[in-house]
C-alpha atoms as a PDB file:
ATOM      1  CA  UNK A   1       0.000   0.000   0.000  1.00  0.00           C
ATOM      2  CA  UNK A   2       2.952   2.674   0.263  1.00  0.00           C
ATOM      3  CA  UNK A   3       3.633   2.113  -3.533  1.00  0.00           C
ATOM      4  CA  UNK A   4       0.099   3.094  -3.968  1.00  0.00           C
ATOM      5  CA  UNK A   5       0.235   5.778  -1.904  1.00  0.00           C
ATOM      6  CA  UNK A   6       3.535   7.409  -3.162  1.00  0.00           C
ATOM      7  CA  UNK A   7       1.564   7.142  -7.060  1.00  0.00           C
ATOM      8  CA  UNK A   8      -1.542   8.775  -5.555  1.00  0.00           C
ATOM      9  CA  UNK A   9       1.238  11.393  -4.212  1.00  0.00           C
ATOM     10  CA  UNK A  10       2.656  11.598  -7.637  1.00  0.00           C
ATOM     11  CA  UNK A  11      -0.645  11.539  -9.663  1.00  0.00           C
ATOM     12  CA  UNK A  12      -1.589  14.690  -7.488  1.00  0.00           C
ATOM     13  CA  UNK A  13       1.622  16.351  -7.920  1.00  0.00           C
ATOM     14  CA  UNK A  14       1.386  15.855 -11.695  1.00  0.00           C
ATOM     15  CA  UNK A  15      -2.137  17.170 -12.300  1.00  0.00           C
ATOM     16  CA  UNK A  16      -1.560  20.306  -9.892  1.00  0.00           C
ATOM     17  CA  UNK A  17       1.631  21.095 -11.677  1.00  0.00           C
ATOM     18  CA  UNK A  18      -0.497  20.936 -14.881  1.00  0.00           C
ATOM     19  CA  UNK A  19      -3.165  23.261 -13.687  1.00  0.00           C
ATOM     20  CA  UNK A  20      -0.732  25.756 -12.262  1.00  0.00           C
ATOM     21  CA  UNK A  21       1.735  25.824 -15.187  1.00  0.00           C
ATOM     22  CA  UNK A  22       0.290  23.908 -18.119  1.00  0.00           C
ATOM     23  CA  UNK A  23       3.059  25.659 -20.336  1.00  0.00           C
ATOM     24  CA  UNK A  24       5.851  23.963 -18.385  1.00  0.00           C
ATOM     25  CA  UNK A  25       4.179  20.698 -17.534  1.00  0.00           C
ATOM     26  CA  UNK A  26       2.096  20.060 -20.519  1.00  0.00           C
ATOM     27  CA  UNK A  27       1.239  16.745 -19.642  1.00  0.00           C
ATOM     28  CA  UNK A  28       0.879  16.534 -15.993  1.00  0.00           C
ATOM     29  CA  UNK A  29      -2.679  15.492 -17.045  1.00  0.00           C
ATOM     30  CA  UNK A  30      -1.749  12.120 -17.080  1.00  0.00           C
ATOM     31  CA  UNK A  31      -1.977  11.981 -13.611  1.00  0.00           C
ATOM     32  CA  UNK A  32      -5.595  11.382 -13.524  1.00  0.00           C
ATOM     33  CA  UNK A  33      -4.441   8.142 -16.058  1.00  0.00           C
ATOM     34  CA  UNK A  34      -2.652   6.936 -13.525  1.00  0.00           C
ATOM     35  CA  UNK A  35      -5.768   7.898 -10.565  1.00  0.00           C
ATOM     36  CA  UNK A  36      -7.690   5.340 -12.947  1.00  0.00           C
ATOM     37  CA  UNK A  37      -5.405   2.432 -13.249  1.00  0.00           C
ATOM     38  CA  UNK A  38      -4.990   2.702  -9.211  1.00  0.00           C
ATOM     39  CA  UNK A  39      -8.631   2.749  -9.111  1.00  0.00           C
ATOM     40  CA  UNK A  40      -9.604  -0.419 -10.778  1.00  0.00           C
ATOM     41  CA  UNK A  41      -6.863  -2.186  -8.674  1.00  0.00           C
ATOM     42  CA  UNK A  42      -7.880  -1.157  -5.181  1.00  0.00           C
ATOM     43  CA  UNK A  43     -11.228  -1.796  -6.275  1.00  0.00           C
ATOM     44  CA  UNK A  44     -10.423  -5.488  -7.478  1.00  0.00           C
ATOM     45  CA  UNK A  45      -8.692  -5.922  -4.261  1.00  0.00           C
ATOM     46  CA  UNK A  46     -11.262  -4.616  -2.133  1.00  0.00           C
ATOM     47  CA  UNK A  47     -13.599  -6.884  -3.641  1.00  0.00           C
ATOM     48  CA  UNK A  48     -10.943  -9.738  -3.343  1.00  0.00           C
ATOM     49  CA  UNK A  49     -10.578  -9.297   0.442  1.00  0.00           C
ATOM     50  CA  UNK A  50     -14.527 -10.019   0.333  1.00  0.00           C
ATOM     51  CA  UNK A  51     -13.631 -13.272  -0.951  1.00  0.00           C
ATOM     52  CA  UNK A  52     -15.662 -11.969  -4.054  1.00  0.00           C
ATOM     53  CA  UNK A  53     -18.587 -11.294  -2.670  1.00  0.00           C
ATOM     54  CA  UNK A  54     -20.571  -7.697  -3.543  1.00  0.00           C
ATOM     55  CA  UNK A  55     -23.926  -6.573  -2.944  1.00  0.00           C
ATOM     56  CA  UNK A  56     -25.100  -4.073  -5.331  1.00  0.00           C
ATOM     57  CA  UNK A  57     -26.806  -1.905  -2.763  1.00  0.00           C
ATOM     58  CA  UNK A  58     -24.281  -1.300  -0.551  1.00  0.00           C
ATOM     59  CA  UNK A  59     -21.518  -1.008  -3.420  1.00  0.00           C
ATOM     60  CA  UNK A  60     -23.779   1.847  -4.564  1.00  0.00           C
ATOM     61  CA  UNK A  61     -24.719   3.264  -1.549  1.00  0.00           C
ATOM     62  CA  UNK A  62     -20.493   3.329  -0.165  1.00  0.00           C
ATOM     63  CA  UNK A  63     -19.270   4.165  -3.388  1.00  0.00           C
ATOM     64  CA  UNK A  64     -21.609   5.968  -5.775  1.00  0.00           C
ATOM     65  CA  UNK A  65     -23.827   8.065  -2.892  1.00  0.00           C
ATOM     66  CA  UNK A  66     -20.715   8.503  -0.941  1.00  0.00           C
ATOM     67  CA  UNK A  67     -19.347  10.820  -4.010  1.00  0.00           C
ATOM     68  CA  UNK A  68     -22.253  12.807  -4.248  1.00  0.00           C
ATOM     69  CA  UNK A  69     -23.695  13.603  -1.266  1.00  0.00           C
ATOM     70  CA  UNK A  70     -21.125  16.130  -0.999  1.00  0.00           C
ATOM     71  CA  UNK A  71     -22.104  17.406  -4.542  1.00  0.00           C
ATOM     72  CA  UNK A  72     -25.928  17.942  -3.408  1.00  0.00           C
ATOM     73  CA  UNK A  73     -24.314  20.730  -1.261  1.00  0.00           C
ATOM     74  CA  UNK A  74     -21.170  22.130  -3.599  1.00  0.00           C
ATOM     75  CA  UNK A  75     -23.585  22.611  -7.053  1.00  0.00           C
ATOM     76  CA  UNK A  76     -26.276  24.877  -5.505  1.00  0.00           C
ATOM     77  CA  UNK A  77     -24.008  27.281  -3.207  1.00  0.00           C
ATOM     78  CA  UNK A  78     -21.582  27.211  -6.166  1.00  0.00           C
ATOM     79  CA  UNK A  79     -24.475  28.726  -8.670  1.00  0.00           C
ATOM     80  CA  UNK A  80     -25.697  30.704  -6.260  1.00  0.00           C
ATOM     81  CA  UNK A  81     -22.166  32.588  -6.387  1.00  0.00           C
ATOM     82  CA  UNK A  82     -21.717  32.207  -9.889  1.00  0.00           C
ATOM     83  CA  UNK A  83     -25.090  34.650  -9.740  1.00  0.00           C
ATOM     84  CA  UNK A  84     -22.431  37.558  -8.400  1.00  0.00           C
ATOM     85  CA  UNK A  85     -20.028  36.684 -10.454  1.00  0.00           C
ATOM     86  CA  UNK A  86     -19.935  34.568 -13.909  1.00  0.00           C
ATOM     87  CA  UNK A  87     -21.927  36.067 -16.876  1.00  0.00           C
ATOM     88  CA  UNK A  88     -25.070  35.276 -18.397  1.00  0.00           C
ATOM     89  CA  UNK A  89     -23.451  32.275 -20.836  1.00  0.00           C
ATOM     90  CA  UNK A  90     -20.992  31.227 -18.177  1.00  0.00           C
ATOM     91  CA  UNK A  91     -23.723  31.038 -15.892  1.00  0.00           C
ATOM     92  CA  UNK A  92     -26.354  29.138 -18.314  1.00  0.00           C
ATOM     93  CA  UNK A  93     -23.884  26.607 -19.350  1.00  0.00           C
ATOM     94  CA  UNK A  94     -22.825  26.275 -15.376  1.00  0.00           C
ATOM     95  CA  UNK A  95     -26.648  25.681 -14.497  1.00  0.00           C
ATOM     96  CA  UNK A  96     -26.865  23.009 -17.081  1.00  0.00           C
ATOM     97  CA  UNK A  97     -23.400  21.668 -16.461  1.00  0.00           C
ATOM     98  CA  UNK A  98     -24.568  21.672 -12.684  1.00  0.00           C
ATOM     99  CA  UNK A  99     -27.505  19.588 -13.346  1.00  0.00           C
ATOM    100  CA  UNK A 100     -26.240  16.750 -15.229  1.00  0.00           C
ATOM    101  CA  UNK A 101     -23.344  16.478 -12.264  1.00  0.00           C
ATOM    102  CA  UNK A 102     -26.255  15.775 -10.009  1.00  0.00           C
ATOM    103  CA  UNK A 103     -27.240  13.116 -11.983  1.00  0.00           C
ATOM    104  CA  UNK A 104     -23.452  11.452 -12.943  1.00  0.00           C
ATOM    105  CA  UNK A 105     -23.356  12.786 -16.870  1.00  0.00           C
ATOM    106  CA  UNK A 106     -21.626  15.792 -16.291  1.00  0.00           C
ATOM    107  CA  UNK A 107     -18.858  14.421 -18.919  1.00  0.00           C
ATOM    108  CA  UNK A 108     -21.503  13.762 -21.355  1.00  0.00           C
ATOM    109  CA  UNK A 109     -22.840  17.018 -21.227  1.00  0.00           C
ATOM    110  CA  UNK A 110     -19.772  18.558 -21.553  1.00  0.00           C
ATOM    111  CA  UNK A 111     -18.884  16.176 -24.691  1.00  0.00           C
ATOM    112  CA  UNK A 112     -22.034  17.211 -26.312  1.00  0.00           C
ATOM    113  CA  UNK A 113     -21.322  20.776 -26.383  1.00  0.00           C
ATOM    114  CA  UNK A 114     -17.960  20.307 -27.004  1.00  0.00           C
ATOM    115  CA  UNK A 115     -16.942  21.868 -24.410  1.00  0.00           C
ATOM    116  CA  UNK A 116     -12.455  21.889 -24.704  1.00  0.00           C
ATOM    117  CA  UNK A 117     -10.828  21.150 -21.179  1.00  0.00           C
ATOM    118  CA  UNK A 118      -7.545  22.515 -22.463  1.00  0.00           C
ATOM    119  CA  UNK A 119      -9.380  25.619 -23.664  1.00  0.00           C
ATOM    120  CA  UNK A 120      -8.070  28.861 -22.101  1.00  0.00           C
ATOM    121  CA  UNK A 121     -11.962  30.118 -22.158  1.00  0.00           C
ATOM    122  CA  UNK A 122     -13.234  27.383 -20.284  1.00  0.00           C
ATOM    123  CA  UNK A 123     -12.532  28.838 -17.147  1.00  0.00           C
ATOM    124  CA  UNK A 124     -15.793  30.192 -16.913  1.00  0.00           C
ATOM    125  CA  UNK A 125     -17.272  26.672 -16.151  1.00  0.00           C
ATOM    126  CA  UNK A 126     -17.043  26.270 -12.363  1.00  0.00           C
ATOM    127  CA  UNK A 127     -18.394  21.895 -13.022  1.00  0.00           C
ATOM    128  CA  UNK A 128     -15.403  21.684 -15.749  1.00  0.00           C
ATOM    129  CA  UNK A 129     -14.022  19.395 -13.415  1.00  0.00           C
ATOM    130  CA  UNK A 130     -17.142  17.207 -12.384  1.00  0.00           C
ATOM    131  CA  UNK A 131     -16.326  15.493 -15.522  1.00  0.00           C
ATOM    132  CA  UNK A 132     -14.172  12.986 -13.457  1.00  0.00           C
ATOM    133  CA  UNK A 133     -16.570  12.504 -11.017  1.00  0.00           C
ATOM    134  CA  UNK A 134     -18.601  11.450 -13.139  1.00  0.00           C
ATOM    135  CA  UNK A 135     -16.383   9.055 -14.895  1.00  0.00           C
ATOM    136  CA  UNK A 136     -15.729   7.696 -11.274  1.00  0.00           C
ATOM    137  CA  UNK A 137     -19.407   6.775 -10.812  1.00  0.00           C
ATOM    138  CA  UNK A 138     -20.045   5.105 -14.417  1.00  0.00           C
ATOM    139  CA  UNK A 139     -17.016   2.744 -13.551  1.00  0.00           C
ATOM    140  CA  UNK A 140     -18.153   1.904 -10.006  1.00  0.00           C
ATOM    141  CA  UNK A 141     -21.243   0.921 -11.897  1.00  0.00           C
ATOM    142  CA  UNK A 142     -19.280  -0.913 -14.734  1.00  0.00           C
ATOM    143  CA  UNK A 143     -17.712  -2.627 -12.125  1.00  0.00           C
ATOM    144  CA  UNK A 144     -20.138  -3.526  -9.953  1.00  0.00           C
ATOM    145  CA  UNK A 145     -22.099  -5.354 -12.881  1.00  0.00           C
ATOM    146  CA  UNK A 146     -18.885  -6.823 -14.320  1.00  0.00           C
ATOM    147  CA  UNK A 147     -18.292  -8.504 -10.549  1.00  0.00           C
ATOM    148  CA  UNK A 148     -21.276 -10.378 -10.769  1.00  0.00           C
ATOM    149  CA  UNK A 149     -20.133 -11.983 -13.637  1.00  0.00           C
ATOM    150  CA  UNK A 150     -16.931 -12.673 -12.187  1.00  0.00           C
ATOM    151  CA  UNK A 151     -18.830 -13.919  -9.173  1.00  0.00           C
ATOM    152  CA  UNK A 152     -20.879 -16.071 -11.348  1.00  0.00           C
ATOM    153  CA  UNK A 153     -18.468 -17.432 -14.288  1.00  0.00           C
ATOM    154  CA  UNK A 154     -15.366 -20.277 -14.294  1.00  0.00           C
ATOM    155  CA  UNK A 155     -12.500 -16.883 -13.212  1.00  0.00           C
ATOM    156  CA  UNK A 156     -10.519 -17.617 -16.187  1.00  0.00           C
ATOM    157  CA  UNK A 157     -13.656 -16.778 -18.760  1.00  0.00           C
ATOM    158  CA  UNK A 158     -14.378 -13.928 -15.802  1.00  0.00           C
ATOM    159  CA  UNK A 159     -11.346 -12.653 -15.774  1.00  0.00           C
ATOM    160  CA  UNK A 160     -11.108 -12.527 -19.761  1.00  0.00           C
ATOM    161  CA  UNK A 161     -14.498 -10.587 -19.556  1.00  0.00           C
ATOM    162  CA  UNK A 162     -11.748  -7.932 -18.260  1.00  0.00           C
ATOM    163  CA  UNK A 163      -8.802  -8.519 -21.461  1.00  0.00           C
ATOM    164  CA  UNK A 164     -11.238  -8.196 -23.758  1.00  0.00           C
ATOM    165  CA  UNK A 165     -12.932  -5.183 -22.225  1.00  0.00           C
ATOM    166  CA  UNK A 166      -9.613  -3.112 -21.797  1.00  0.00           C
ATOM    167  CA  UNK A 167      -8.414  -3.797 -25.064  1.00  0.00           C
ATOM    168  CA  UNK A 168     -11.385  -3.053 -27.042  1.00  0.00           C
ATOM    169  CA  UNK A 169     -11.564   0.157 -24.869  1.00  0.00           C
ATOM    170  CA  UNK A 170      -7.585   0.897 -25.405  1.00  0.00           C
ATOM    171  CA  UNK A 171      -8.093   0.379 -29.535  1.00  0.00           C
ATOM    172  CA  UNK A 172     -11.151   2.923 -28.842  1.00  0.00           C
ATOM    173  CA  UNK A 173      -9.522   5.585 -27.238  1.00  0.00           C
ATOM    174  CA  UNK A 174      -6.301   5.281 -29.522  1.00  0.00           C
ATOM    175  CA  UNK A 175      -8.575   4.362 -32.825  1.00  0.00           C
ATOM    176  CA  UNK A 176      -7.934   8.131 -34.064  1.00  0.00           C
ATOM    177  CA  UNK A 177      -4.154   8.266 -33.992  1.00  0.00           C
ATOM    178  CA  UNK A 178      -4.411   4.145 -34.876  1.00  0.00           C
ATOM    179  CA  UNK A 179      -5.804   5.601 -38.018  1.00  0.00           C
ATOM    180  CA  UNK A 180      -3.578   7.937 -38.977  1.00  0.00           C
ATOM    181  CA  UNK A 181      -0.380   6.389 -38.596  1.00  0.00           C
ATOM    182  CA  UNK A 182      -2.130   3.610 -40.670  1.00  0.00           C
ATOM    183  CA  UNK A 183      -2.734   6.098 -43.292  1.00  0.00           C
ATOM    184  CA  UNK A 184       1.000   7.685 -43.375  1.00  0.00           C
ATOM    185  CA  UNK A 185       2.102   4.063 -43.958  1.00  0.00           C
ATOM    186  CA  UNK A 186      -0.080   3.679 -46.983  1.00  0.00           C
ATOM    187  CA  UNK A 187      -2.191   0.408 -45.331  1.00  0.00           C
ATOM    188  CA  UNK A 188      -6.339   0.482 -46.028  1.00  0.00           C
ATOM    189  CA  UNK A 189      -7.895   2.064 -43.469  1.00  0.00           C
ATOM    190  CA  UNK A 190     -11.287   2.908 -42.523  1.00  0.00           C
ATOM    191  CA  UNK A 191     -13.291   6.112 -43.453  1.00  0.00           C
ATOM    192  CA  UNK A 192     -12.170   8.935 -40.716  1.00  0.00           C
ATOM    193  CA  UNK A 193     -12.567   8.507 -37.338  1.00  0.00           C
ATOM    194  CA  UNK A 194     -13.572  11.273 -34.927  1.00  0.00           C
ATOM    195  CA  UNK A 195     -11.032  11.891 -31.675  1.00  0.00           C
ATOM    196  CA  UNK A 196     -12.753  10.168 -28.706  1.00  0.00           C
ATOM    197  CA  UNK A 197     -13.669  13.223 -26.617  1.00  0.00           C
ATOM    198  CA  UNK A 198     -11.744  13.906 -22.690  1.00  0.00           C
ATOM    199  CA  UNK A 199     -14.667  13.433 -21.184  1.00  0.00           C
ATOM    200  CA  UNK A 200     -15.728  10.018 -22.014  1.00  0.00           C
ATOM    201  CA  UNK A 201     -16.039   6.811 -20.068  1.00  0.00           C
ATOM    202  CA  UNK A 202     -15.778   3.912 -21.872  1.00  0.00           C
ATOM    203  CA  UNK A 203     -12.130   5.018 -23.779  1.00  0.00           C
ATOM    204  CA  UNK A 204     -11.000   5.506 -20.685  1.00  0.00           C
ATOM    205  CA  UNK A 205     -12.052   1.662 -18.962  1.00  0.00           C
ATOM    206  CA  UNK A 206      -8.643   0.306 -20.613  1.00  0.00           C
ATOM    207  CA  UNK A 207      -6.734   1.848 -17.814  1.00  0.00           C
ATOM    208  CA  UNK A 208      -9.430   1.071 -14.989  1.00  0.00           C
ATOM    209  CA  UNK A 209      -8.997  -2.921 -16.446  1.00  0.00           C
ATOM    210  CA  UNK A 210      -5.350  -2.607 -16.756  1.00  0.00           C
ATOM    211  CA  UNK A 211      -5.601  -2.020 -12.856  1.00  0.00           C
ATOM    212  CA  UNK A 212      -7.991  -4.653 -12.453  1.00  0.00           C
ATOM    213  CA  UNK A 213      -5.564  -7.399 -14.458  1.00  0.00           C
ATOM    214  CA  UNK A 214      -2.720  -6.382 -12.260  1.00  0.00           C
ATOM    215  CA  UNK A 215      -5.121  -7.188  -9.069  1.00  0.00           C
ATOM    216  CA  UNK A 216      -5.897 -10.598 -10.630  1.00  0.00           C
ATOM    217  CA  UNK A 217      -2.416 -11.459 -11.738  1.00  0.00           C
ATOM    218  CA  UNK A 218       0.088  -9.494  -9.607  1.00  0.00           C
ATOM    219  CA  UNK A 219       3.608  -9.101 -10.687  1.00  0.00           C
ATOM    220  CA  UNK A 220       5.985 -11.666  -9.265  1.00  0.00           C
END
């Protein structure tokens, strides 16, 4: 657990640095990458000390209610400032950013509208960052449906559930620069594929398996 807790230190270091001096640490982001890997493995081994054994109510209710009970408080006093001091388009898109955090889709509002996290004028936005929150709760309840198949299924097909999972999720979020470097080569590709937007869940899972798989099968 002290290797853990020195990359939690780390991750944190890294996405501060990025937020204070993006310039100078332009990818500090990857901190949160790392947040996610450490997340599915804590979460496999918390579920491992069970001896495998989850109940969906109480996963949901220690995990998922636990993240926003705090939010039910932070969203309304938070646009209730913004009132004094964001504009009438900061504010508008803040309301409706603020709503869908209350319900766990901030990040697919915010992919809807396009909405760039790197932008210099998305500052305005005091939710920008409810997008990972969000995230969190979709993978709690990814996971929590993906244990009772591993409850339920021989643990080598279970645990394949996960391979299969992170690498269709790894060729998702990569399937844009995939495509290109397939193109420069001069190999057949596809017709063009969209970037997979920051906000999004599911390109993301890769890492949250990847954490998972080293739970299952830990290094020697």
């Amino acid at each position: 657990m002290k290797q853990i807790t020195s990359l939690r230190g780390l991750a944190i270091i890294l996405i501060i640095l990025f937020h204070l001096n993006p310039e100078h640490f332009p990818y500090g982001y990857f901190g949160v990458e790392v947040f996610l890997v450490i997340s599915g493995y804590l979460l496999m081994k918390s579920l491992q000390k069970q001896q495998m054994q989850i109940r969906l109510g109480e996963f949901a209710r220690k995990k998922v209610l636990r993240l926003f009970t705090p939010v039910a408080v932070i969203v309304p006093l938070t646009l209730l400032a913004g009132m004094f001091f964001l504009d009438y388009t900061d504010l508008a898109t803040a309301s409706s950013t603020g709503g869908y955090t209350l319900i766990g889709a901030a990040n697919r509002f915010l992919a809807v509208i396009q909405s760039d996290y790197f932008a210099q004028d998305s500052s305005g936005n005091p939710f920008l960052h409810m997008w990972y929150l969000a995230v969190t709760a979709q993978i709690y309840l990814l996971f929590a449906g993906g244990c009772v198949l591993y409850r339920y299924l021989p643990k080598r097909a279970a645990a394949s559930l996960f391979w299969v999972a992170g690498i269709g999720a790894f060729l998702w979020a990569y399937s844009y620069p995939i495509h290109n470097l397939l193109q420069e080569i001069g190999l057949p590709v596809w017709e063009q594929v969209r970037p997979t937007s920051h906000y999004m869940t599911l390109p993301r899972l890769w890492e949250v398996c990847a954490g998972i798989l080293l739970a299952i099968y830990p290094p020697l």
